[in-house]
Protein backbone atom coordinates (compact mmCIF):
# COMPACT_ATOMS: atom_id res chain seq x y z
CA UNK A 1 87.86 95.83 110.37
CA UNK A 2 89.79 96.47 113.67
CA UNK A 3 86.38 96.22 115.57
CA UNK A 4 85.35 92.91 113.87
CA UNK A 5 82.60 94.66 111.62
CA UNK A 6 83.75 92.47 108.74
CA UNK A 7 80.97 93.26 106.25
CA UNK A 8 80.65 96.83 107.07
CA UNK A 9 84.34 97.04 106.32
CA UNK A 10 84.16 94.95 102.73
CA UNK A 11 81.39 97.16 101.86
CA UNK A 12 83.93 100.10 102.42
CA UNK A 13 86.54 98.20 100.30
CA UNK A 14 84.80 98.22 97.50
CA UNK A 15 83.69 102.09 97.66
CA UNK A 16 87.15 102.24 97.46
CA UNK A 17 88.16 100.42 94.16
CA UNK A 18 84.48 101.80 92.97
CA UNK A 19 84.93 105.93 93.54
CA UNK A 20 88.28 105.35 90.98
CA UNK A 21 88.90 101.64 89.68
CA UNK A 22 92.00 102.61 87.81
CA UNK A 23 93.68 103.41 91.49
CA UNK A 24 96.40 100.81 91.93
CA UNK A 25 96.42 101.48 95.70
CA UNK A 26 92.53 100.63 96.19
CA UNK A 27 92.87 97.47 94.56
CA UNK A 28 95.80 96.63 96.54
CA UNK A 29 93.69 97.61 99.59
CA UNK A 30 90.64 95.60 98.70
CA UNK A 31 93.35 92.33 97.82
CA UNK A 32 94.83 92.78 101.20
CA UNK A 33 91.96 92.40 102.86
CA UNK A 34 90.13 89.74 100.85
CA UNK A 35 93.58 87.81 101.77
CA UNK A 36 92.69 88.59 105.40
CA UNK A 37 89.15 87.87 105.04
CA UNK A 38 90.47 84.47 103.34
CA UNK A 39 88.89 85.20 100.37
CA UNK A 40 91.67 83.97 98.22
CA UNK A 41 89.76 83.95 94.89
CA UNK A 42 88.56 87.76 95.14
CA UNK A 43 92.37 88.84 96.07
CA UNK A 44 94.00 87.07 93.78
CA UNK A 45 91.46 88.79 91.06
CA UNK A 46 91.79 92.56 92.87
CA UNK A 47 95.54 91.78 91.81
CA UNK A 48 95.28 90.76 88.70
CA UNK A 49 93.38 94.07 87.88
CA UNK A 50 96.62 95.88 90.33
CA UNK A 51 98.71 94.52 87.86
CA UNK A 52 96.57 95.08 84.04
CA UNK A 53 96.78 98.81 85.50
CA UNK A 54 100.63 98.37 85.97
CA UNK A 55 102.34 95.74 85.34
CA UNK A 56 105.53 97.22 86.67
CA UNK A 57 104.01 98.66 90.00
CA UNK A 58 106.44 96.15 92.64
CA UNK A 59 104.81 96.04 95.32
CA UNK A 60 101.41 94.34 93.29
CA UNK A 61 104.09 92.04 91.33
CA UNK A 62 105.46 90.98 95.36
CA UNK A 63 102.47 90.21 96.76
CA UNK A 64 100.75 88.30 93.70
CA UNK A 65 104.36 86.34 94.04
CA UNK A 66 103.88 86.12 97.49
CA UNK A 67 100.34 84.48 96.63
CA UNK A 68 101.37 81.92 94.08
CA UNK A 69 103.99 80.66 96.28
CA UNK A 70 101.74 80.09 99.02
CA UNK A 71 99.06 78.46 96.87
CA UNK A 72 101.85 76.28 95.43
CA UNK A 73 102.29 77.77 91.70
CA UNK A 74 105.90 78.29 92.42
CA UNK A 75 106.86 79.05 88.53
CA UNK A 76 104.29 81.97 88.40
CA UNK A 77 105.92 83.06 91.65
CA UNK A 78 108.99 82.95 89.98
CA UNK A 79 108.44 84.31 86.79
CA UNK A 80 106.75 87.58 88.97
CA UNK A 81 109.57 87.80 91.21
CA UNK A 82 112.32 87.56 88.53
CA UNK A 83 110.34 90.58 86.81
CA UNK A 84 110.11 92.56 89.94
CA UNK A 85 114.06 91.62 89.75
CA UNK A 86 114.87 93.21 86.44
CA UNK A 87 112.77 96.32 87.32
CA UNK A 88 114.03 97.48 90.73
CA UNK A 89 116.76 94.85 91.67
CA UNK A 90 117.58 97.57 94.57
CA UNK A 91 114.44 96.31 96.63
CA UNK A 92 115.32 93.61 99.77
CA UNK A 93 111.67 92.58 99.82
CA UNK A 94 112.04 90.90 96.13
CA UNK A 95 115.55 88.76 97.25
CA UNK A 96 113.68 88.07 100.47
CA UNK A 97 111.05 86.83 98.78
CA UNK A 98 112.87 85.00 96.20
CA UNK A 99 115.01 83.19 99.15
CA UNK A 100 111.86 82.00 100.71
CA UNK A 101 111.03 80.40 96.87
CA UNK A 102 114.62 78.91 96.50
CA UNK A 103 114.16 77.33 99.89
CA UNK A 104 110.74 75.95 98.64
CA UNK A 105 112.31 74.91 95.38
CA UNK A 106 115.40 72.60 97.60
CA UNK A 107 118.08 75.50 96.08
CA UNK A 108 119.78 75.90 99.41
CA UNK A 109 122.71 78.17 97.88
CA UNK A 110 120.36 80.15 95.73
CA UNK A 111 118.49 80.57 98.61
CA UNK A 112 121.64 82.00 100.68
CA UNK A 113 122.61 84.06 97.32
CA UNK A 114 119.43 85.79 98.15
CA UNK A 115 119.18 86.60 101.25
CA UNK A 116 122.81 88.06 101.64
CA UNK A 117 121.41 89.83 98.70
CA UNK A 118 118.53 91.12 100.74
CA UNK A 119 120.62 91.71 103.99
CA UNK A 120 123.20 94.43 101.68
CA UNK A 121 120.53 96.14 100.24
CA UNK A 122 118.87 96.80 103.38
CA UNK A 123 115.73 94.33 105.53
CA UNK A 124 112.91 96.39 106.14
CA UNK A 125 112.50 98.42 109.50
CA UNK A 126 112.25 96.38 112.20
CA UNK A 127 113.61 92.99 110.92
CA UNK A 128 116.42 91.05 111.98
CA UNK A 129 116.83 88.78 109.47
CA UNK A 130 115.75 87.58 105.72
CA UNK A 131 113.30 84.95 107.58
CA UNK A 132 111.95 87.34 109.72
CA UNK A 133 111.33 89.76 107.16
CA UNK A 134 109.13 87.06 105.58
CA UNK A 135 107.28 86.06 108.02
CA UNK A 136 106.66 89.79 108.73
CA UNK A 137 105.26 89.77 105.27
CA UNK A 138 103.39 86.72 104.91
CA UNK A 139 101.68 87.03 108.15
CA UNK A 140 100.21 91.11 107.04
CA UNK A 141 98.32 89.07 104.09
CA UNK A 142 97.37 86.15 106.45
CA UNK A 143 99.04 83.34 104.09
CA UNK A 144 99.50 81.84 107.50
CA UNK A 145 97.92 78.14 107.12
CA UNK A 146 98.07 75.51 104.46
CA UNK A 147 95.99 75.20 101.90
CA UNK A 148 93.63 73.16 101.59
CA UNK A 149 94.55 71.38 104.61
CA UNK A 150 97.58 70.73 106.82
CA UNK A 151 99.37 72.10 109.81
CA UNK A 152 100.05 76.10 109.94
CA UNK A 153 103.64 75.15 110.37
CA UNK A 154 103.90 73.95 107.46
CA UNK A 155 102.97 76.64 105.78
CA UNK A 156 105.76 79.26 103.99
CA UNK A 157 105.34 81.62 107.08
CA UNK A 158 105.68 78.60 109.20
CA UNK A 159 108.77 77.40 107.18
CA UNK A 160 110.29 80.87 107.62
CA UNK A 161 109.68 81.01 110.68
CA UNK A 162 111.46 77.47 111.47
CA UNK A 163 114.41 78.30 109.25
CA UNK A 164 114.89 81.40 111.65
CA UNK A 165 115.05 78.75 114.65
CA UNK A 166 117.23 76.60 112.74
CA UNK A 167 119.85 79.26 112.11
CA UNK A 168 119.36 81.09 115.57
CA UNK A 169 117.44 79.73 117.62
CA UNK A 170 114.12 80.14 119.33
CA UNK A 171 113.90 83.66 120.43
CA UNK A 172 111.09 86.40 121.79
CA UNK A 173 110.74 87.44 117.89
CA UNK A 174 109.96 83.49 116.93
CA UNK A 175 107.17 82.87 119.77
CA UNK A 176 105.42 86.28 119.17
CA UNK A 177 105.72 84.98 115.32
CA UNK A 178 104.22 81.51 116.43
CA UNK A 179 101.67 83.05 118.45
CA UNK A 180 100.01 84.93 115.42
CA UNK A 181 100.67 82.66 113.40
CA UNK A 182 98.36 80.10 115.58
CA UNK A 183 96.04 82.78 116.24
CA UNK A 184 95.20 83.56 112.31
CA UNK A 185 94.22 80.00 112.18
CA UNK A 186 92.08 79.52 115.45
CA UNK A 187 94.36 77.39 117.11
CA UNK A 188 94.33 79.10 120.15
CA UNK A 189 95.76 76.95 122.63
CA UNK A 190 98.84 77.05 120.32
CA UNK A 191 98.91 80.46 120.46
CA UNK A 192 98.06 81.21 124.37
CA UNK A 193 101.53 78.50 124.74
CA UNK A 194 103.86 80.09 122.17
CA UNK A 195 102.59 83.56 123.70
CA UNK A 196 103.93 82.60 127.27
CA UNK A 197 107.44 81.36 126.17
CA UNK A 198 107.49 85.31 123.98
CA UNK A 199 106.00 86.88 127.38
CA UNK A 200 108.84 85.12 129.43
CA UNK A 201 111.33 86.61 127.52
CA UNK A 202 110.00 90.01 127.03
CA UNK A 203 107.19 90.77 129.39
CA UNK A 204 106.67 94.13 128.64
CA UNK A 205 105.78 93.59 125.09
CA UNK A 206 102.71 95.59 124.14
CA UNK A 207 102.57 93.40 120.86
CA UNK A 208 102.46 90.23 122.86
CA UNK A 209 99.78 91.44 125.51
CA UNK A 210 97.55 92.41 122.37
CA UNK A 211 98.13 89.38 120.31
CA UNK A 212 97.29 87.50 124.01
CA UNK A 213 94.24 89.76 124.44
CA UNK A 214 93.10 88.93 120.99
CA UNK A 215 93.57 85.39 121.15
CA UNK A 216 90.67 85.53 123.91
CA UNK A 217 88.41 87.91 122.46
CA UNK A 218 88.39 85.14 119.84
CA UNK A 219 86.94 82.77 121.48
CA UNK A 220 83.84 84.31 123.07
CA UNK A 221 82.20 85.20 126.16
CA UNK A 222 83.74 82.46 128.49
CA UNK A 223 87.33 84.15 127.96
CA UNK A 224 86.10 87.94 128.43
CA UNK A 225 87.77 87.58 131.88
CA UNK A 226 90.91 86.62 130.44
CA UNK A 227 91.12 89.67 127.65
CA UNK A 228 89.93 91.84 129.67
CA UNK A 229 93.70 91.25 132.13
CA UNK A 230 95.64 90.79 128.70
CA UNK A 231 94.27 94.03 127.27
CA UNK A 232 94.91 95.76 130.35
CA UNK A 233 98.22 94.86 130.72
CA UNK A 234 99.06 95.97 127.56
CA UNK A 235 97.94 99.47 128.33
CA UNK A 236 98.76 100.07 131.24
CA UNK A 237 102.05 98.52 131.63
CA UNK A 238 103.61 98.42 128.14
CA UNK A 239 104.73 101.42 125.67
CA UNK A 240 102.43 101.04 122.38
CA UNK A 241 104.37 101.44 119.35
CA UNK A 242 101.73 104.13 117.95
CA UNK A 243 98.55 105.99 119.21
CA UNK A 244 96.42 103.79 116.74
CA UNK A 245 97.77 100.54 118.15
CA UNK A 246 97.19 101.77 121.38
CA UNK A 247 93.72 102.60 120.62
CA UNK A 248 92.89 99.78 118.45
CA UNK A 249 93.28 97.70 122.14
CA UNK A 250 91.48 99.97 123.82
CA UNK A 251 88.46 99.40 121.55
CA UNK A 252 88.46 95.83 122.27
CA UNK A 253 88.94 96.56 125.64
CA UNK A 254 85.91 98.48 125.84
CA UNK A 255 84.07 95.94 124.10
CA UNK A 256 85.29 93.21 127.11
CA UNK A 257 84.41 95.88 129.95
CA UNK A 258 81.23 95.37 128.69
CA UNK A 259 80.89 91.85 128.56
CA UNK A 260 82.01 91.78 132.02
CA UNK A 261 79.89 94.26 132.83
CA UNK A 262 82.48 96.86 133.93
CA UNK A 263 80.87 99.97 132.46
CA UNK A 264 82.67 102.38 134.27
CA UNK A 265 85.82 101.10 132.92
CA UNK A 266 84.27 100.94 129.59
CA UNK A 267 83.34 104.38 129.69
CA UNK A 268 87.06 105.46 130.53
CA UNK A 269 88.45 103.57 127.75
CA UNK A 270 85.82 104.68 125.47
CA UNK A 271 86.50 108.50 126.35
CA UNK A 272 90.11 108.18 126.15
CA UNK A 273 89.63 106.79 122.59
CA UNK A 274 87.15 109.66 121.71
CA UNK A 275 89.78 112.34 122.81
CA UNK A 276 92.98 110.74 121.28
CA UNK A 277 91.61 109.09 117.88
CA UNK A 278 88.23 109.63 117.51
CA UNK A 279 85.70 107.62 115.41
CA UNK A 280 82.41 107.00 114.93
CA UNK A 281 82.75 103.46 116.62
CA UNK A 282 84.40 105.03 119.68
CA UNK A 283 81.81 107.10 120.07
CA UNK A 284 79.27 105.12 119.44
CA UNK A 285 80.63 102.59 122.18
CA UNK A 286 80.91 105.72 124.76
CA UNK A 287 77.39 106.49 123.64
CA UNK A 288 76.06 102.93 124.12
């Protein structure tokens, strides 16, 4: 999936759920990336087999929440997230995601309830607020536009990520947010703008650089140029946050050394991915 090899990686997916279909974990896997893959249908029904298995497994019961909300049933949403209540009410992600639904639902101190709810209990690592713990969330599963039509703003990431603006103000956290948010629905030139405002406030940001990187390996062959700087930046001036991030870039760097024809830099990158995280598409693009 990381390289793009979409079909080879669905075919995967369903090894997965096939080698042992009562595995809650593979069908969560195989919803997660039908969700990325926009295949809405086909997640929704990977979950609904996550949850016959067990119904109270929270994280399925979040996510199919997390689904109905953004495909408008906001009473199933409910009725999942006040059962994922009752079972584990010690879990931030269910008052985060029930704040998000209160907001949707015009319950503005409901709404508040939850998210000071979410805030003692604990936001998950590496969020600063209920909003941006949301976002965080909606954005893994790509329910990042608006179905079936409308801007990506509008959509519940895009709502959580203007409430965060509304109560704090625009920051480096809400352009990087903006900028994949954009990106996940091909509006590039949306993303390449909220990008620069995030790069002007942090410009050292590995996770922007990518994002930037990606949002021109997106769009083809004329932009190869433009990836190729992105990418590099991002490795050779920023500190990943994890060896596979780190390599994930350099794979698509590779890829856009070749395009440009830069084969001795594709060869480095290549190598360096072979020795640090090898795979049988690194070395395949080392071989090539």
């Amino acid at each position: 999936e990381a390289n793009q090899q979409y079909e080879l990686a669905r075919a995967y997916m369903q090894d997965i759920v096939c080698a042992d279909d009562n595995s809650i974990e593979g069908w969560n896997a195989m919803a997660s990336f039908s969700f990325r893959m926009h295949d809405y249908p086909k997640g929704c029904e990977c979950l609904k087999t996550a949850v016959s298995i067990d119904p109270t497994h929270i994280p399925t019961l979040l996510a199919y929440a997390a689904v109905e909300m953004y495909l408008g049933d906001l009473d199933h949403a409910q009725a999942f997230l006040h059962g994922a209540a009752e079972l584990d009410s010690g879990n931030a992600m269910t008052w985060v995601l029930l704040g998000q639904l209160y907001n949707m639902l015009e319950r503005p101190i409901d709404a508040k309830s939850c998210n000071l709810e979410a805030i003692r209990l604990g936001l998950p690592e590496g969020a600063a607020s209920p909003h941006q713990a949301a976002w965080r969330y909606l954005l893994d599963y790509q329910l990042s536009n608006n179905p079936p039509e409308g801007p990506s703003t509008d959509s519940i990431a895009g709502k959580a990520i203007a409430q965060e603006q509304a109560a704090s103000g625009s920051s480096f956290a809400t352009f990087l947010a903006l900028g994949e948010l954009h990106f996940q629905n091909d509006e590039f030139e949306a993303a390449e703008e909220a990008l620069k405002e995030a790069l002007a406030l942090e410009g050292d940001s590995f996770a922007a650089w990518a994002l930037r990187g990606n949002t021109f390996f997106a769009q083809g062959g004329d932009f190869a140029a433009d990836a190729v700087q992105a990418y590099e930046t991002a490795v050779g001036s920023c500190n990943a946050p994890s060896a596979e991030g780190r390599c994930a870039v350099l794979m698509k760097l590779g890829e856009m050394c070749v395009a440009v024809a830069n084969f001795e830099r594709a060869r480095e990158v290549y190598y360096e991915v072979c020795q640090n995280l090898p795979t049988a598409s690194s070395w395949l693009g080392l071989g090539l």
